[in-house]
N, C-alpha and C. Protein backbone atom coordinates (compact mmCIF):
# COMPACT_ATOMS: atom_id res chain seq x y z
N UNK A 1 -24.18 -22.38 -3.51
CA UNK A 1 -23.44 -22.15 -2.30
C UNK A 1 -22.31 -23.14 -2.18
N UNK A 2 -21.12 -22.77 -1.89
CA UNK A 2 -19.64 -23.25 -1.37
C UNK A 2 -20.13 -24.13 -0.34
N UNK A 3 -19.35 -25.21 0.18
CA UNK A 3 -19.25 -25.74 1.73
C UNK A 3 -18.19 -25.50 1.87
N UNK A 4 -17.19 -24.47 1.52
CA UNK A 4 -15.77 -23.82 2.01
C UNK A 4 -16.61 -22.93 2.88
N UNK A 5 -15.67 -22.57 4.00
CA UNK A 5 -16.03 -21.60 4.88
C UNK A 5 -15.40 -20.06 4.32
N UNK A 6 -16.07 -18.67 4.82
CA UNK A 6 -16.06 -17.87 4.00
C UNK A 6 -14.54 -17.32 3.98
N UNK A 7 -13.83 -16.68 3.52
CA UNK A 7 -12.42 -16.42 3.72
C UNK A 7 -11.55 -17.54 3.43
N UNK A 8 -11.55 -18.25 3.24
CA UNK A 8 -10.72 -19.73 2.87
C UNK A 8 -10.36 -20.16 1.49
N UNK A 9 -9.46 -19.92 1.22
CA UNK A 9 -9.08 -20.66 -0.38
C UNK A 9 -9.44 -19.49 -1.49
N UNK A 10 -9.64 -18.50 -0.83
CA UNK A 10 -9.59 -16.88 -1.54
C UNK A 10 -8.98 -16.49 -2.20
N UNK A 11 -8.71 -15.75 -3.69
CA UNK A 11 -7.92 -14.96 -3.83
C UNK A 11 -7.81 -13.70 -3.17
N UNK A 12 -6.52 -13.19 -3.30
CA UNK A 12 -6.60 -12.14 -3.20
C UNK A 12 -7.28 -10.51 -3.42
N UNK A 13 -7.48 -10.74 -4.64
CA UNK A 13 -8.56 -9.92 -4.94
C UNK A 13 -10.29 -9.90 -4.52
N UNK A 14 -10.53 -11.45 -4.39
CA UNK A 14 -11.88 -11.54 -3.37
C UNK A 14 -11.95 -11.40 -2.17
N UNK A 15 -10.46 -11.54 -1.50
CA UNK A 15 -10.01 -10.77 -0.26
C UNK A 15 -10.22 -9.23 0.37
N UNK A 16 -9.74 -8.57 -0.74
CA UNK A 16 -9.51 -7.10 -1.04
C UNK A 16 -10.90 -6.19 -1.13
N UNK A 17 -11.75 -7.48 -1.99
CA UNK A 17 -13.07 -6.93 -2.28
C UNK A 17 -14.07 -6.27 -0.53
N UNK A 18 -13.34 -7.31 0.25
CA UNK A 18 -13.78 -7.02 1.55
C UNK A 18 -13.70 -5.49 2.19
N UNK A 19 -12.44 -5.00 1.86
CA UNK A 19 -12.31 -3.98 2.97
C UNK A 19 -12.37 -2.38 1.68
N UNK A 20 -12.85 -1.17 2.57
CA UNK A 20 -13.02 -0.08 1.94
C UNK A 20 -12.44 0.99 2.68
N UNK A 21 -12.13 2.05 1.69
CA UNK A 21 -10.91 3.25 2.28
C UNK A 21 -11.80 4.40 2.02
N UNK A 22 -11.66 5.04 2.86
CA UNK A 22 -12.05 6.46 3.31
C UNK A 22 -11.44 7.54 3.17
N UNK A 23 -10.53 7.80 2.00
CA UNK A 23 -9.03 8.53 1.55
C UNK A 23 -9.31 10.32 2.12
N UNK A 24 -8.24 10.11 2.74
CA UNK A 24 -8.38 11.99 2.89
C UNK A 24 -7.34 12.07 1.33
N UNK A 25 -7.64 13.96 1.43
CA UNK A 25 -7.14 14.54 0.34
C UNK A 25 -5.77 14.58 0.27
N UNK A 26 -4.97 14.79 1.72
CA UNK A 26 -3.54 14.65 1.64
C UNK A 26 -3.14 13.41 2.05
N UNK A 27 -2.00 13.09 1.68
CA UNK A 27 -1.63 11.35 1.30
C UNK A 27 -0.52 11.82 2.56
N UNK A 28 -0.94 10.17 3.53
CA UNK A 28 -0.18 9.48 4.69
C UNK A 28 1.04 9.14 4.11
N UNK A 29 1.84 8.81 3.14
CA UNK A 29 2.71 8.13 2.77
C UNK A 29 3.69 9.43 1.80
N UNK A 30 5.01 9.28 2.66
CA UNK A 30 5.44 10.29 1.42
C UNK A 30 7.25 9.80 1.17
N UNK A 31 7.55 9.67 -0.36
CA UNK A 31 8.72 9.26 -0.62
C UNK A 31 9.82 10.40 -0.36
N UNK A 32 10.71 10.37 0.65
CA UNK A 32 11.61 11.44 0.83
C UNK A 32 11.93 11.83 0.23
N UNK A 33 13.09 11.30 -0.41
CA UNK A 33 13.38 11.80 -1.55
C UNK A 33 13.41 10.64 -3.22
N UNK A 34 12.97 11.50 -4.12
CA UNK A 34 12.67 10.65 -6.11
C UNK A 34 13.92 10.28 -6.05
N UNK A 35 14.88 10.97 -6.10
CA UNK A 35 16.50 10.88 -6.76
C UNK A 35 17.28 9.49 -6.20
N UNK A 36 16.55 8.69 -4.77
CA UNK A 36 16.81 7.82 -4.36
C UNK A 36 16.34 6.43 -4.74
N UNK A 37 15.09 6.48 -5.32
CA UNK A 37 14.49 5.74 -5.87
C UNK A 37 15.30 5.48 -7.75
N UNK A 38 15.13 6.65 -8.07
CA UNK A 38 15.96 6.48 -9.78
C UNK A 38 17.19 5.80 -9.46
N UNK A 39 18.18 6.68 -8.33
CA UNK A 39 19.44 6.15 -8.71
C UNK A 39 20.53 5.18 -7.47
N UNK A 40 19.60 4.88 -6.53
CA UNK A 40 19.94 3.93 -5.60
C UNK A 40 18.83 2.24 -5.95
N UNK A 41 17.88 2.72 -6.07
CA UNK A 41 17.26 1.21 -5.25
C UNK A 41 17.26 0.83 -6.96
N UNK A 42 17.78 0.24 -7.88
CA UNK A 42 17.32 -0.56 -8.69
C UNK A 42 16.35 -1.66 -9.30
N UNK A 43 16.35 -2.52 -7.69
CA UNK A 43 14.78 -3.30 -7.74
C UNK A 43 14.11 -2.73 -7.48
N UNK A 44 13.64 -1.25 -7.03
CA UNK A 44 11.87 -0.91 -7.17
C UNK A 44 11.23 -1.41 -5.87
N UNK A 45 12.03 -2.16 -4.72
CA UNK A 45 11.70 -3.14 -3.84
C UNK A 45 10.14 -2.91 -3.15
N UNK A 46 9.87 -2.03 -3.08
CA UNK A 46 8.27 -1.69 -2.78
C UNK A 46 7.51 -1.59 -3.59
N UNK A 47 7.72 -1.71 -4.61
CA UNK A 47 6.14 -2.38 -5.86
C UNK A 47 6.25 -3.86 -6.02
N UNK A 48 7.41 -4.54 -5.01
CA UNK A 48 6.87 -5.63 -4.79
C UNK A 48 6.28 -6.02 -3.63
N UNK A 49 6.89 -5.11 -2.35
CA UNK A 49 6.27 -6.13 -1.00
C UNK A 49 4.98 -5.33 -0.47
N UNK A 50 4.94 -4.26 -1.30
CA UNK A 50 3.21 -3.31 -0.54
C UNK A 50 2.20 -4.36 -1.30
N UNK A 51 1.31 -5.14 -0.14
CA UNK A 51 0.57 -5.68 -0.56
C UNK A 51 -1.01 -5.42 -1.26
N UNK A 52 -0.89 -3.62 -1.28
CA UNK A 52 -1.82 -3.13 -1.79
C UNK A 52 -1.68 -2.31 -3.07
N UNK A 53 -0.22 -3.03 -3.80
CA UNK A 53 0.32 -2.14 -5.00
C UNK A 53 0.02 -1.07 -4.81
N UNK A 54 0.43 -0.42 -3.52
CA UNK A 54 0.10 1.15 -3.50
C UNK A 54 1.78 2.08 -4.27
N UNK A 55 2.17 1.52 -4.52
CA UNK A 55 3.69 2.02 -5.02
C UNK A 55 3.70 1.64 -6.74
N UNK A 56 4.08 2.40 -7.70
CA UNK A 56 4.19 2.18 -8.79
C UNK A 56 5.41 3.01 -9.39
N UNK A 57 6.77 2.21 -10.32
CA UNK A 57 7.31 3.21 -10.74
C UNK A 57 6.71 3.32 -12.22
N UNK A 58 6.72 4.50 -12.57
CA UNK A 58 6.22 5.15 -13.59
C UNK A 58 7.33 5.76 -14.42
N UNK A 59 7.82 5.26 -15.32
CA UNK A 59 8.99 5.83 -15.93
C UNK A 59 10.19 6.34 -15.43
N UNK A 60 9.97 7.88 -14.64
CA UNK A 60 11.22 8.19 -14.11
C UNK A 60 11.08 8.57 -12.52
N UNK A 61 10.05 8.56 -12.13
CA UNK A 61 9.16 8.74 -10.83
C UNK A 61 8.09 7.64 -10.36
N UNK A 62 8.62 7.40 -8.75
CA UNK A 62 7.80 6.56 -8.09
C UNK A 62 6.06 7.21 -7.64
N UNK A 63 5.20 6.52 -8.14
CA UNK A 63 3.98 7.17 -7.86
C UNK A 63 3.18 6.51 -6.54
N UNK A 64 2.63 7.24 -5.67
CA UNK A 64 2.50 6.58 -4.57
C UNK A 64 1.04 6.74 -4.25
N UNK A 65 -0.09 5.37 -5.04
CA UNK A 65 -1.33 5.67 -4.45
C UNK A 65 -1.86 5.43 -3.56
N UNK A 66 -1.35 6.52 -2.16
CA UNK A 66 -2.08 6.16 -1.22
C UNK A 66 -3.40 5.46 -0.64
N UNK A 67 -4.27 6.28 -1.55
CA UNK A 67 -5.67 6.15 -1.30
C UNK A 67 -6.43 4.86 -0.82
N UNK A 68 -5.59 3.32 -1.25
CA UNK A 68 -5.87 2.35 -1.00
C UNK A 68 -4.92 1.45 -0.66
N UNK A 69 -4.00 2.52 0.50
CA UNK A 69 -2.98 1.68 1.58
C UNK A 69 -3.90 0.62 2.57
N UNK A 70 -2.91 -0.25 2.62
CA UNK A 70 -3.62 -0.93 3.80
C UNK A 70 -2.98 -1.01 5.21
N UNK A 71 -3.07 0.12 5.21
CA UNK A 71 -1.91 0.84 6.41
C UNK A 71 -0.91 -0.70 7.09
N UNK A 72 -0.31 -1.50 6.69
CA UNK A 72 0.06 -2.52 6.97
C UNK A 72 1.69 -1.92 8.11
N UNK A 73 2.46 -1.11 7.29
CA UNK A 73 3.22 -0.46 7.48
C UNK A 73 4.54 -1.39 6.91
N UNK A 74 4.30 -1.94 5.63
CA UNK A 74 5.02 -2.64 5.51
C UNK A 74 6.36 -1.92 4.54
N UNK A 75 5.69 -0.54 3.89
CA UNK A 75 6.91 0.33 3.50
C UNK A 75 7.85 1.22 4.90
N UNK A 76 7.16 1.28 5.55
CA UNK A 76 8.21 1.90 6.39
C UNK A 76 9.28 0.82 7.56
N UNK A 77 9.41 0.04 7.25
CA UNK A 77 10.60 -0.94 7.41
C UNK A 77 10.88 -1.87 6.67
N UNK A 78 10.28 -1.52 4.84
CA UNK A 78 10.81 -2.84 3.81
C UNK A 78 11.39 -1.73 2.92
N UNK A 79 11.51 -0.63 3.03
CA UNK A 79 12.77 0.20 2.00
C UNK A 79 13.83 0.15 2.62
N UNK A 80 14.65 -0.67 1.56
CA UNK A 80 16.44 -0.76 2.23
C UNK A 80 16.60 0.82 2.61
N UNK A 81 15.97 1.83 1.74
CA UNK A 81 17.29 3.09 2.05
C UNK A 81 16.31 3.91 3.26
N UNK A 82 15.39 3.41 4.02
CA UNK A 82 14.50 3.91 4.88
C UNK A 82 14.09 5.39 4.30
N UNK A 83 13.68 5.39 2.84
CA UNK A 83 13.27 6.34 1.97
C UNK A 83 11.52 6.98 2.03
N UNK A 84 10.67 6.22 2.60
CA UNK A 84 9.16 5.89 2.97
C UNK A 84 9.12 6.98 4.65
N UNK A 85 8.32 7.85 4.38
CA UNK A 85 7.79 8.04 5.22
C UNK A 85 6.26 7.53 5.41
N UNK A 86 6.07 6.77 6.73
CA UNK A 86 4.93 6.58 6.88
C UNK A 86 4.00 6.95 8.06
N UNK A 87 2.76 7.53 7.86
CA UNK A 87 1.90 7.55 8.70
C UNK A 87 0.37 7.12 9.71
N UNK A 88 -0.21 6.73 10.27
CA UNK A 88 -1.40 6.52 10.53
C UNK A 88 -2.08 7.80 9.57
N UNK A 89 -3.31 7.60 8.87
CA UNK A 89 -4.15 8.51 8.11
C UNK A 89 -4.52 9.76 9.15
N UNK A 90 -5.51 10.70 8.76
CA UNK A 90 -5.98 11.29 9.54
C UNK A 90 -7.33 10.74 10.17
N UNK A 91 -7.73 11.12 11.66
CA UNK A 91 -8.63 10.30 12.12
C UNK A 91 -9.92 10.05 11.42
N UNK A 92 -10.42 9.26 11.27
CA UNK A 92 -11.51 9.21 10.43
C UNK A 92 -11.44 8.91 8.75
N UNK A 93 -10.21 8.54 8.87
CA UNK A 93 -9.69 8.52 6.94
C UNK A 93 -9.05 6.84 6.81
N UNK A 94 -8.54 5.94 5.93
CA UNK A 94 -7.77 5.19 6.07
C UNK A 94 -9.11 3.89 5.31
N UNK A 95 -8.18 2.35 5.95
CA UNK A 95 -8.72 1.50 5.54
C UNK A 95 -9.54 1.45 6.47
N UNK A 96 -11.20 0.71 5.99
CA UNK A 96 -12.42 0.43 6.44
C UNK A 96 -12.53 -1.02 5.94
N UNK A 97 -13.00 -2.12 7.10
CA UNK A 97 -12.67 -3.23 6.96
C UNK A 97 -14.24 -3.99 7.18
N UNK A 98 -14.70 -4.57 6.26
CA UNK A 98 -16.09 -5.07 6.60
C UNK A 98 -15.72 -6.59 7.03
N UNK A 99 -16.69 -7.40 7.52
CA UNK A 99 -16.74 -8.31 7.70
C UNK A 99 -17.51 -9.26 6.46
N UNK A 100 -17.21 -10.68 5.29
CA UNK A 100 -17.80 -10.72 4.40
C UNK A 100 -18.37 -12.39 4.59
């Protein structure tokens, strides 16, 4: 046993380990439009600041795995071209947050 208190001096990923998602089948998050992503945003700027790497570009298309958003809402006011649509899940769907 630690004498750190629990949550303290964590990584991230032992962070993460905490909370669980309840994914509906259709995805809360939707990129307006691809063609903006290829040929406007060059940095990719949301596969860096979604803190749940829910954004990935994949060759020539941005892939968007919802399933383990952490509804933060941090894509729908960190895409320069306000390209992110974002939503609350459907009721009963989304992140599930335990206490550890």
């Amino acid at each position: 046993m630690s004498d750190q208190p629990k949550g303290k001096g964590q990584t991230i990923e032992e962070k993460q380990y905490l909370i669980r998602f309840k994914a509906d089948t259709n995805s809360h998050l939707h990129v307006l439009d691809y063609d903006i992503c290829a040929t406007k945003c060059p940095d990719k700027i949301c596969t860096i600041f979604c803190p749940a790497e829910v954004y990935k570009w994949e060759e020539i298309r941005m892939h968007v795995g919802y399933e383990g958003c952490h509804e933060c809402g941090s894509c729908r006011i960190g895409c320069p071209h306000q390209n992110i649509k974002w939503e609350y899940p459907k009721g009963g769907h989304g992140i599930i947050f335990r206490l550890g």
